[in-house]
PDB file of N, CA and C in Angstrom:
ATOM      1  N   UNK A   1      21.715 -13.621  46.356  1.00  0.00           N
ATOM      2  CA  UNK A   1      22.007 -12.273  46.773  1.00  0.00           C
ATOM      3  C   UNK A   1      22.466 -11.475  45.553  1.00  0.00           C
ATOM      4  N   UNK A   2      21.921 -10.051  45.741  1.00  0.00           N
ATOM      5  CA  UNK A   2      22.289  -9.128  44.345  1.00  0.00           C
ATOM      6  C   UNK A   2      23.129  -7.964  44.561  1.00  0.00           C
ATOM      7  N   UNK A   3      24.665  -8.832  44.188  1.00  0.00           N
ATOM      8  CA  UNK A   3      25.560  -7.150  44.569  1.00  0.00           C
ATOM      9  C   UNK A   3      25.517  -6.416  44.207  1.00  0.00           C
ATOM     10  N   UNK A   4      25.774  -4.927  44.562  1.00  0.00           N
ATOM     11  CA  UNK A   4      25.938  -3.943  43.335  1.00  0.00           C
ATOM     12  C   UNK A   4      27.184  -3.260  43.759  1.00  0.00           C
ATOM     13  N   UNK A   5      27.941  -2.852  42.931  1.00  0.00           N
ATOM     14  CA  UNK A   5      29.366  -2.185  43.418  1.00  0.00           C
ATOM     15  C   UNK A   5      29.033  -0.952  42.283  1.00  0.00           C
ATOM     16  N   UNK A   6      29.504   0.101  42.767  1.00  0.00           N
ATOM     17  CA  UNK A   6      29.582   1.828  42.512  1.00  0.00           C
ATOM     18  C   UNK A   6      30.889   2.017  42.241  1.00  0.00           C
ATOM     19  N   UNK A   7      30.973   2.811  40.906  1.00  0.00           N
ATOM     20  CA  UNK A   7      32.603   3.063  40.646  1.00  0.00           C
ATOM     21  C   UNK A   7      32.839   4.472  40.325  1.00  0.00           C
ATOM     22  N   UNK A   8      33.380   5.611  40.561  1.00  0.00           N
ATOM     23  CA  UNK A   8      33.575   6.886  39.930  1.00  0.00           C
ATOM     24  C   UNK A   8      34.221   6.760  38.334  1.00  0.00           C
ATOM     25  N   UNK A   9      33.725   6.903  37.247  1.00  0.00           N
ATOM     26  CA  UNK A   9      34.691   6.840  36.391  1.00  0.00           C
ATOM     27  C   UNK A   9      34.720   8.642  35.896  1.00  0.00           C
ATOM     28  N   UNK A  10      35.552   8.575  34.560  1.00  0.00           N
ATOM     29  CA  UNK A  10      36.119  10.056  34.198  1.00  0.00           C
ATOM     30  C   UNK A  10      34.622  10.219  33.406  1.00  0.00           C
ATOM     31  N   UNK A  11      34.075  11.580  33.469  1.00  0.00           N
ATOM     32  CA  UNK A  11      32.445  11.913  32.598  1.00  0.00           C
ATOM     33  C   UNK A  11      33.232  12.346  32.098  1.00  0.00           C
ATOM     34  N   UNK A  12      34.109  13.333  31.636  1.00  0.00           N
ATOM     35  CA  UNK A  12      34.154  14.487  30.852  1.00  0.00           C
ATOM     36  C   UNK A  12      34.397  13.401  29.207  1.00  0.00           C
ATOM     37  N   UNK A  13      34.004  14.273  28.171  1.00  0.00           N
ATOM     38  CA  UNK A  13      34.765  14.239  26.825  1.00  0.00           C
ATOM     39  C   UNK A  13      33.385  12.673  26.088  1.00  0.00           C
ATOM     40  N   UNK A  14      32.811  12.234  27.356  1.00  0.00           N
ATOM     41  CA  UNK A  14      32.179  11.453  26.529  1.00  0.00           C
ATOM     42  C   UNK A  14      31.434  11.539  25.579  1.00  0.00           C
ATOM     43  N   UNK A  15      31.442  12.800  25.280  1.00  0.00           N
ATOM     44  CA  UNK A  15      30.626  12.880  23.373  1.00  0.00           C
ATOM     45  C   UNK A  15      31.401  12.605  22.665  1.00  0.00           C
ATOM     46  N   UNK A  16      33.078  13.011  23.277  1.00  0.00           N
ATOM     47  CA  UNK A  16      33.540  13.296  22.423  1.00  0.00           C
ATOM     48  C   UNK A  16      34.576  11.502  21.470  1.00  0.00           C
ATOM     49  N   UNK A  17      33.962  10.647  22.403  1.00  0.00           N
ATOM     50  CA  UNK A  17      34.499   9.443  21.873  1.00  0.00           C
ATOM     51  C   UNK A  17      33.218   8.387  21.367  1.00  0.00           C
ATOM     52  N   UNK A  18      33.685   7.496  20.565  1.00  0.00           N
ATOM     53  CA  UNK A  18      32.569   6.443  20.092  1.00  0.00           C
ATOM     54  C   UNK A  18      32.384   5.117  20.679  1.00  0.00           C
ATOM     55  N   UNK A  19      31.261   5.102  21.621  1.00  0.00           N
ATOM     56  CA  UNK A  19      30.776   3.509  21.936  1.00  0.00           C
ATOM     57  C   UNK A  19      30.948   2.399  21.310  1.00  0.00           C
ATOM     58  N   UNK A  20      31.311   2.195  20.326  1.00  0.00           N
ATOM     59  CA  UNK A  20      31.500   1.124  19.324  1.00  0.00           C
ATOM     60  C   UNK A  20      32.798   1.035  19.225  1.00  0.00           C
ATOM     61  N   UNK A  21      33.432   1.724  18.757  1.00  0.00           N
ATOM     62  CA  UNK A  21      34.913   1.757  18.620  1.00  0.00           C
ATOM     63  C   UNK A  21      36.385   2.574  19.311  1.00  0.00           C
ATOM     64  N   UNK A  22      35.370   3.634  19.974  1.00  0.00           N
ATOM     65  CA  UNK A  22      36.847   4.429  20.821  1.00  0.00           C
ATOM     66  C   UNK A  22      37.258   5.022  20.293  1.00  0.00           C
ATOM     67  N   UNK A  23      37.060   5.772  19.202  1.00  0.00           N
ATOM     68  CA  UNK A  23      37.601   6.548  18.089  1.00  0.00           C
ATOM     69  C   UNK A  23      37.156   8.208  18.662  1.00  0.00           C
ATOM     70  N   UNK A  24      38.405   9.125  18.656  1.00  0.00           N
ATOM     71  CA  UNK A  24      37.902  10.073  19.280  1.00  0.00           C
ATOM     72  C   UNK A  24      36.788  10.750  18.125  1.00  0.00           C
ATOM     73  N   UNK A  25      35.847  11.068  18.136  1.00  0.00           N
ATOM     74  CA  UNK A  25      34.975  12.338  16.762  1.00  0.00           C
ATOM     75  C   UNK A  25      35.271  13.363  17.260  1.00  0.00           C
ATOM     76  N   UNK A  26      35.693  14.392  17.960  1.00  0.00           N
ATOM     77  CA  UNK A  26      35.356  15.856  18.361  1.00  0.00           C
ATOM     78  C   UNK A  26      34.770  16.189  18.580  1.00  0.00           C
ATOM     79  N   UNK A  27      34.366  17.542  19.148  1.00  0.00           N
ATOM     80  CA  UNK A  27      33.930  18.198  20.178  1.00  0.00           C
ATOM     81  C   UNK A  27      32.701  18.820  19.425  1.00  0.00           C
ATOM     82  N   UNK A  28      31.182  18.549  20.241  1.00  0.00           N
ATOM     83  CA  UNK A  28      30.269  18.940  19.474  1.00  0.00           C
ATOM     84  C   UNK A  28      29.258  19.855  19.918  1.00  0.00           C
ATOM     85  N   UNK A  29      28.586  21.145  19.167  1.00  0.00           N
ATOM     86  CA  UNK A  29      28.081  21.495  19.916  1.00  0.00           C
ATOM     87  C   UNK A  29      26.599  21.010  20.689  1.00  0.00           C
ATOM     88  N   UNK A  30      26.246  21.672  21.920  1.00  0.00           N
ATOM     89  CA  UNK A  30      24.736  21.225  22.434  1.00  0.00           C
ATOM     90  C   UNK A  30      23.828  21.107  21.569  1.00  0.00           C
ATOM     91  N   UNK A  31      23.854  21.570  20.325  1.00  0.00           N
ATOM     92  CA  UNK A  31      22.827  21.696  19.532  1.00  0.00           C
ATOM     93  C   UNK A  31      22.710  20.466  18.464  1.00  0.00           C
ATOM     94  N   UNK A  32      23.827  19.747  18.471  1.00  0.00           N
ATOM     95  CA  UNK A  32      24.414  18.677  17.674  1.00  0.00           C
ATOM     96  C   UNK A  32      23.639  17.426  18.549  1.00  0.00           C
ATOM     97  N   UNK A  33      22.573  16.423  18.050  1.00  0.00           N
ATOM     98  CA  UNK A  33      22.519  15.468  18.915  1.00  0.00           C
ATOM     99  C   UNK A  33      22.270  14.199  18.751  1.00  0.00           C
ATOM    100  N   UNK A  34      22.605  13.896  17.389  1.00  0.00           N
ATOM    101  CA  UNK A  34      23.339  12.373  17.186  1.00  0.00           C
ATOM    102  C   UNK A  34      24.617  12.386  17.335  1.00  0.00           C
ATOM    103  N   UNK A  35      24.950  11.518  17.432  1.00  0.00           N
ATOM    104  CA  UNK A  35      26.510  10.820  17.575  1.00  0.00           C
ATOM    105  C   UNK A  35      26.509  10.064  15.923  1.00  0.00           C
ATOM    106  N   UNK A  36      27.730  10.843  15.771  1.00  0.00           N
ATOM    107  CA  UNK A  36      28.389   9.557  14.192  1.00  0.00           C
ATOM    108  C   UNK A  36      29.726   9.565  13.977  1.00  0.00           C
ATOM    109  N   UNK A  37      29.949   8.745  13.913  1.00  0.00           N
ATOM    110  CA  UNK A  37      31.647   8.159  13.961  1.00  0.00           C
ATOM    111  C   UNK A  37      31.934   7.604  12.514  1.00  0.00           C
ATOM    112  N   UNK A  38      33.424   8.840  12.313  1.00  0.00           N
ATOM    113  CA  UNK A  38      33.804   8.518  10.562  1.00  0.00           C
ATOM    114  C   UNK A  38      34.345   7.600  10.532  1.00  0.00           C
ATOM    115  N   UNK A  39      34.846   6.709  11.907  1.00  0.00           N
ATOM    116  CA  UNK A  39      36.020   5.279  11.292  1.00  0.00           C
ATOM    117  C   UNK A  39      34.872   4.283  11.643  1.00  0.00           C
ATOM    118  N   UNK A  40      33.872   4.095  12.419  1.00  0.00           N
ATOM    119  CA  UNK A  40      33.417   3.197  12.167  1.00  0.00           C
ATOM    120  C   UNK A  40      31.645   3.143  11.549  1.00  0.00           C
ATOM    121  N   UNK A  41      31.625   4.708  11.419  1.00  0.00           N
ATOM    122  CA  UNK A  41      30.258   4.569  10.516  1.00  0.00           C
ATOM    123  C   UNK A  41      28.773   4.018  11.337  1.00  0.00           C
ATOM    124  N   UNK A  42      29.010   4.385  13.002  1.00  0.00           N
ATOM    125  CA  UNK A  42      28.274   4.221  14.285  1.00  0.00           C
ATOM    126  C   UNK A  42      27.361   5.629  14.444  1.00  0.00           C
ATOM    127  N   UNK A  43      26.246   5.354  14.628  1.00  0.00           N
ATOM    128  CA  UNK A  43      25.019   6.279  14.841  1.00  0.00           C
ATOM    129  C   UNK A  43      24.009   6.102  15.675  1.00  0.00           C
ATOM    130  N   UNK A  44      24.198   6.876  16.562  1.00  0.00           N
ATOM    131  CA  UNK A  44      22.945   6.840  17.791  1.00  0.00           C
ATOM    132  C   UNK A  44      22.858   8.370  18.210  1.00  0.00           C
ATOM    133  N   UNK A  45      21.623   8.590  19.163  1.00  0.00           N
ATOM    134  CA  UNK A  45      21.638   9.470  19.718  1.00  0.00           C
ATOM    135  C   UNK A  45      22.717  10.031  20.544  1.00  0.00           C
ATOM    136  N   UNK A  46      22.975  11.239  20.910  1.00  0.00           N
ATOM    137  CA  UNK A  46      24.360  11.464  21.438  1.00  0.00           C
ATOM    138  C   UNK A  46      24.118  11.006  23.028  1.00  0.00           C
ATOM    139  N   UNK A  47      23.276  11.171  23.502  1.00  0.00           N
ATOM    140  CA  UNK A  47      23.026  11.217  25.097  1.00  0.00           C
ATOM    141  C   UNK A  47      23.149   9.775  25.232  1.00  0.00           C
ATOM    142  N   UNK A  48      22.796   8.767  24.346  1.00  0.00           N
ATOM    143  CA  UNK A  48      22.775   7.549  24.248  1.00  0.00           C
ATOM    144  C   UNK A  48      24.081   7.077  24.211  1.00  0.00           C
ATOM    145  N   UNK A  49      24.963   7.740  23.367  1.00  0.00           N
ATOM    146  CA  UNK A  49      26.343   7.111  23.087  1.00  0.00           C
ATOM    147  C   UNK A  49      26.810   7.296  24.082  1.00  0.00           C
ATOM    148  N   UNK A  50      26.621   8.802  24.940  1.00  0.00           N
ATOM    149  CA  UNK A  50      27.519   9.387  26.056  1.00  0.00           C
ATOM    150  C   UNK A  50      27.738   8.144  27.376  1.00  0.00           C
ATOM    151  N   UNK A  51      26.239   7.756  27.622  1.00  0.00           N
ATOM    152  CA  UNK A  51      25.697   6.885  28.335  1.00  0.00           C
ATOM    153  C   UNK A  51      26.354   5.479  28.103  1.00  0.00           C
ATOM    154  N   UNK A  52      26.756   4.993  27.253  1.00  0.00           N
ATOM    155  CA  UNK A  52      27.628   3.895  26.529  1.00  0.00           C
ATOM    156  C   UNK A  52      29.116   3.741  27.304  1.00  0.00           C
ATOM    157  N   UNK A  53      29.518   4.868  26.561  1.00  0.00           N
ATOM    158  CA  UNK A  53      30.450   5.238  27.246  1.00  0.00           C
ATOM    159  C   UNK A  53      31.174   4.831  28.557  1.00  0.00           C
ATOM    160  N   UNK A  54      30.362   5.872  29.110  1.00  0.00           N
ATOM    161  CA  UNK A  54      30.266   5.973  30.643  1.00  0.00           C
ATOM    162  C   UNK A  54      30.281   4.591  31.072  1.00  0.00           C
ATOM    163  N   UNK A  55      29.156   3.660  31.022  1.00  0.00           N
ATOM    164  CA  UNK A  55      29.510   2.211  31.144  1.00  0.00           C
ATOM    165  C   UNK A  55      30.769   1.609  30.952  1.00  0.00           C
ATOM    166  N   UNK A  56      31.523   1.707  29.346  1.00  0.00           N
ATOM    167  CA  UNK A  56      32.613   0.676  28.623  1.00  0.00           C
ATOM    168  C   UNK A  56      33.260   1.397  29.736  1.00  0.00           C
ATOM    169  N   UNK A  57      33.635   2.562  29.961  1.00  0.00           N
ATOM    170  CA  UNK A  57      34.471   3.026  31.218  1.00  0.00           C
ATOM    171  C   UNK A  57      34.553   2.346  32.521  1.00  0.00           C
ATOM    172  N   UNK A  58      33.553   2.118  33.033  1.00  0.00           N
ATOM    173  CA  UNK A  58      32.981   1.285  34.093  1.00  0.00           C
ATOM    174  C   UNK A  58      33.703  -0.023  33.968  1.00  0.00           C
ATOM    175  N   UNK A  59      33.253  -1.106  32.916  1.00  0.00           N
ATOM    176  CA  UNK A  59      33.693  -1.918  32.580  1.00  0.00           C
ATOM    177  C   UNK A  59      34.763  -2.191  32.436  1.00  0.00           C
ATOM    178  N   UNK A  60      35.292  -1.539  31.740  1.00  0.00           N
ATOM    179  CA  UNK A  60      37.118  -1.599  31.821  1.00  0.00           C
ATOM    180  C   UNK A  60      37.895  -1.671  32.548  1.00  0.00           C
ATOM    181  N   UNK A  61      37.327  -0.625  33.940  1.00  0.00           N
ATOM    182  CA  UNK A  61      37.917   0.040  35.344  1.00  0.00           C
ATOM    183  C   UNK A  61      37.808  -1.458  35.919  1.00  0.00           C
ATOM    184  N   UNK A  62      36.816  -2.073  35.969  1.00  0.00           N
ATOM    185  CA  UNK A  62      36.952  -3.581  36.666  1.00  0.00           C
ATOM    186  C   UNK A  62      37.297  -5.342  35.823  1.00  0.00           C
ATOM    187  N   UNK A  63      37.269  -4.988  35.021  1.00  0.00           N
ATOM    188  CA  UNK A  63      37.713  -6.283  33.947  1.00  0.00           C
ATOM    189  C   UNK A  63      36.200  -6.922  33.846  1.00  0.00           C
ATOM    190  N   UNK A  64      35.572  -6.641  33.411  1.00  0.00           N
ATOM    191  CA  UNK A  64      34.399  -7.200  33.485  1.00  0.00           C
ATOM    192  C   UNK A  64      34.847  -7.642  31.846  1.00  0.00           C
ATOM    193  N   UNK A  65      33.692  -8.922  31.572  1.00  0.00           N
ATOM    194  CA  UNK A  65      33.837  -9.441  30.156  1.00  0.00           C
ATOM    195  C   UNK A  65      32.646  -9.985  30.165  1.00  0.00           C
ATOM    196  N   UNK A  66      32.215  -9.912  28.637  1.00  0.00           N
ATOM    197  CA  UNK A  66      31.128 -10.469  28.658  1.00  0.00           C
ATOM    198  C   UNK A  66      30.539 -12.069  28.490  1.00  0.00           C
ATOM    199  N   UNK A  67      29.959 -12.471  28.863  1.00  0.00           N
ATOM    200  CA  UNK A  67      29.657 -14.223  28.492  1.00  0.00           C
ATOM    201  C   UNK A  67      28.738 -13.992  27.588  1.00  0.00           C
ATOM    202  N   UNK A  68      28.306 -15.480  26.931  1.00  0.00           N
ATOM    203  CA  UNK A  68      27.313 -15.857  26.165  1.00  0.00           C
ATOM    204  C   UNK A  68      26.501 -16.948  26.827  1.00  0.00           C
ATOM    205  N   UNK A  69      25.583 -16.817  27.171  1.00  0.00           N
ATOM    206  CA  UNK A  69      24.341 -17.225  27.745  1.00  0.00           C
ATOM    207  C   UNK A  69      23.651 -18.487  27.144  1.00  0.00           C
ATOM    208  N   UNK A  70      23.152 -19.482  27.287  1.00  0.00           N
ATOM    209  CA  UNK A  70      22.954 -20.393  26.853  1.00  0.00           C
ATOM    210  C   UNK A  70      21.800 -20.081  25.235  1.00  0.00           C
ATOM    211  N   UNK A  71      20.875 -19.139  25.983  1.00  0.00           N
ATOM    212  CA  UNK A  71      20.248 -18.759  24.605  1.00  0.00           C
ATOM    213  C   UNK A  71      20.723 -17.833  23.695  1.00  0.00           C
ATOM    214  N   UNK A  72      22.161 -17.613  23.781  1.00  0.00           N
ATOM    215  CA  UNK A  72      23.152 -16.470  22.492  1.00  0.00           C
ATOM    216  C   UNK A  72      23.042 -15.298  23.581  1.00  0.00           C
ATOM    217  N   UNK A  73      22.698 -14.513  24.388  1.00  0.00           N
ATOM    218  CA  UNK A  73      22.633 -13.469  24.383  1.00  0.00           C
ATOM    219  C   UNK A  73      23.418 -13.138  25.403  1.00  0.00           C
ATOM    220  N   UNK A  74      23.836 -11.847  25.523  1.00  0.00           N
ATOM    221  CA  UNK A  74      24.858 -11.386  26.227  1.00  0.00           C
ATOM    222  C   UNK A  74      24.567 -11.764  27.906  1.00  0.00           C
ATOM    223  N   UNK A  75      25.959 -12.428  28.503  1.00  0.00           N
ATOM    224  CA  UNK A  75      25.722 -12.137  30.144  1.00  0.00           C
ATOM    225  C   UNK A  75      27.158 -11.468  30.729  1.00  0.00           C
ATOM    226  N   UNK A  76      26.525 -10.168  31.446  1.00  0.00           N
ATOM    227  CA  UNK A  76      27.881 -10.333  31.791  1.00  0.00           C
ATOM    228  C   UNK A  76      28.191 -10.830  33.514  1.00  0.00           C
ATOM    229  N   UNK A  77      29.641 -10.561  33.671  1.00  0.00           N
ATOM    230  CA  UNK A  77      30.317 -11.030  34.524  1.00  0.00           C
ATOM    231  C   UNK A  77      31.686 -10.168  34.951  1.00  0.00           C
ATOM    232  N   UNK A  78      32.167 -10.675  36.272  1.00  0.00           N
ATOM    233  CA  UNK A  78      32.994 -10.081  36.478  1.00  0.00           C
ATOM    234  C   UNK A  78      34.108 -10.683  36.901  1.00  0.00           C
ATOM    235  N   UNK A  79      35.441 -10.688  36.271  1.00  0.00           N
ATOM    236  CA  UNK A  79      36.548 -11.644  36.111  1.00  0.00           C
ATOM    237  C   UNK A  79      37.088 -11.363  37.582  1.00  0.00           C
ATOM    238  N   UNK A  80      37.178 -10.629  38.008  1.00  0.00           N
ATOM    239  CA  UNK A  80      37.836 -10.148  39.445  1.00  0.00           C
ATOM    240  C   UNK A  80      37.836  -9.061  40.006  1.00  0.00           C
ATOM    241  N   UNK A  81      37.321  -8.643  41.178  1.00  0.00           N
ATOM    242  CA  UNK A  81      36.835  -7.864  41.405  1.00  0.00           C
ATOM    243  C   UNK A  81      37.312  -7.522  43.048  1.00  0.00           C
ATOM    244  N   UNK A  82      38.101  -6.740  43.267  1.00  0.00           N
ATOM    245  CA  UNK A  82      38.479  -6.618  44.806  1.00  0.00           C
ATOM    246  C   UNK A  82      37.766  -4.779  45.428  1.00  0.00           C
ATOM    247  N   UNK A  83      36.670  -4.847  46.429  1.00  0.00           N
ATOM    248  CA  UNK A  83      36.127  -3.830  46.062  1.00  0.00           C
ATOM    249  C   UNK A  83      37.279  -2.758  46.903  1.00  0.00           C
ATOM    250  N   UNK A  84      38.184  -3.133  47.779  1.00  0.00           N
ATOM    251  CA  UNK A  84      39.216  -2.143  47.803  1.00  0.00           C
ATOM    252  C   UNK A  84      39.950  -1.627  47.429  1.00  0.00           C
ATOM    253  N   UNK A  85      40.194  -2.516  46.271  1.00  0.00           N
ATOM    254  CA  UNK A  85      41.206  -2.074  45.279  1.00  0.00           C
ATOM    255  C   UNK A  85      40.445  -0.588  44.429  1.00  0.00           C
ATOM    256  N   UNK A  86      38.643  -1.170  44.026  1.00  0.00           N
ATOM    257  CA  UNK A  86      38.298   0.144  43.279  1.00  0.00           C
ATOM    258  C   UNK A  86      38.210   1.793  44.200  1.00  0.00           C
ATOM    259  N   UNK A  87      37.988   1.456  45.435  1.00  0.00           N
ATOM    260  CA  UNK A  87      37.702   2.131  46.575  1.00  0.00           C
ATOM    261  C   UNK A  87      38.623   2.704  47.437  1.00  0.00           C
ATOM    262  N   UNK A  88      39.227   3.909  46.926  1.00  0.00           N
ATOM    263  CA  UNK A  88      40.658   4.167  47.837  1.00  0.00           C
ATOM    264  C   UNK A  88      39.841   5.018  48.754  1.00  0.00           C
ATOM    265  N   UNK A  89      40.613   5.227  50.256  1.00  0.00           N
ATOM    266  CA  UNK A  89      40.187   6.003  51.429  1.00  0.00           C
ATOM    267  C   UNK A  89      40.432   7.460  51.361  1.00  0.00           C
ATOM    268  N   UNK A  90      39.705   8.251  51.415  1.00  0.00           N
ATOM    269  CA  UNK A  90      39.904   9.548  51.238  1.00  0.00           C
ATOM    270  C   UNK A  90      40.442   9.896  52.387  1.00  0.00           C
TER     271      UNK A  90
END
């Protein structure tokens, strides 16, 4: 069986931080559309980084961590996960 759990996280400001490291860069304009980060010297498209983001956010919000897979490559997982806890009742 294939769960999927839905989480609201915060969108705003995600240009304005780096996928790689969390380092805030500042505020850029629409016209600006790579992403580059002076502390860690990280470069991608911006919509790409934003998108990053948005995930490590995700991730965080539930403790997720990643494994290593028998052939090296990333798996992830989820250390604990109570879906009421992410899910308050409006």
């Amino acid at each position: 069986m294939n769960w999927r759990y839905y989480l609201k996280v915060d969108k705003n400001g995600t240009s304005q931080e780096c996928p790689n490291c969390g380092a805030f860069t500042g505020k850029k304009s629409l016209s600006e559309r790579v992403h580059r980060c002076d502390s860690c010297g990280h470069i991608e498209p911006r919509d790409t980084a934003s998108a990053k983001v948005i995930e490590n956010r995700g991730k965080n919000a539930v403790g997720l961590t990643l494994l290593e897979n028998a052939c090296g490559g990333d798996l992830t997982g989820i250390v604990q996960l109570n879906l009421f806890d992410l899910v308050k009742s409006r």
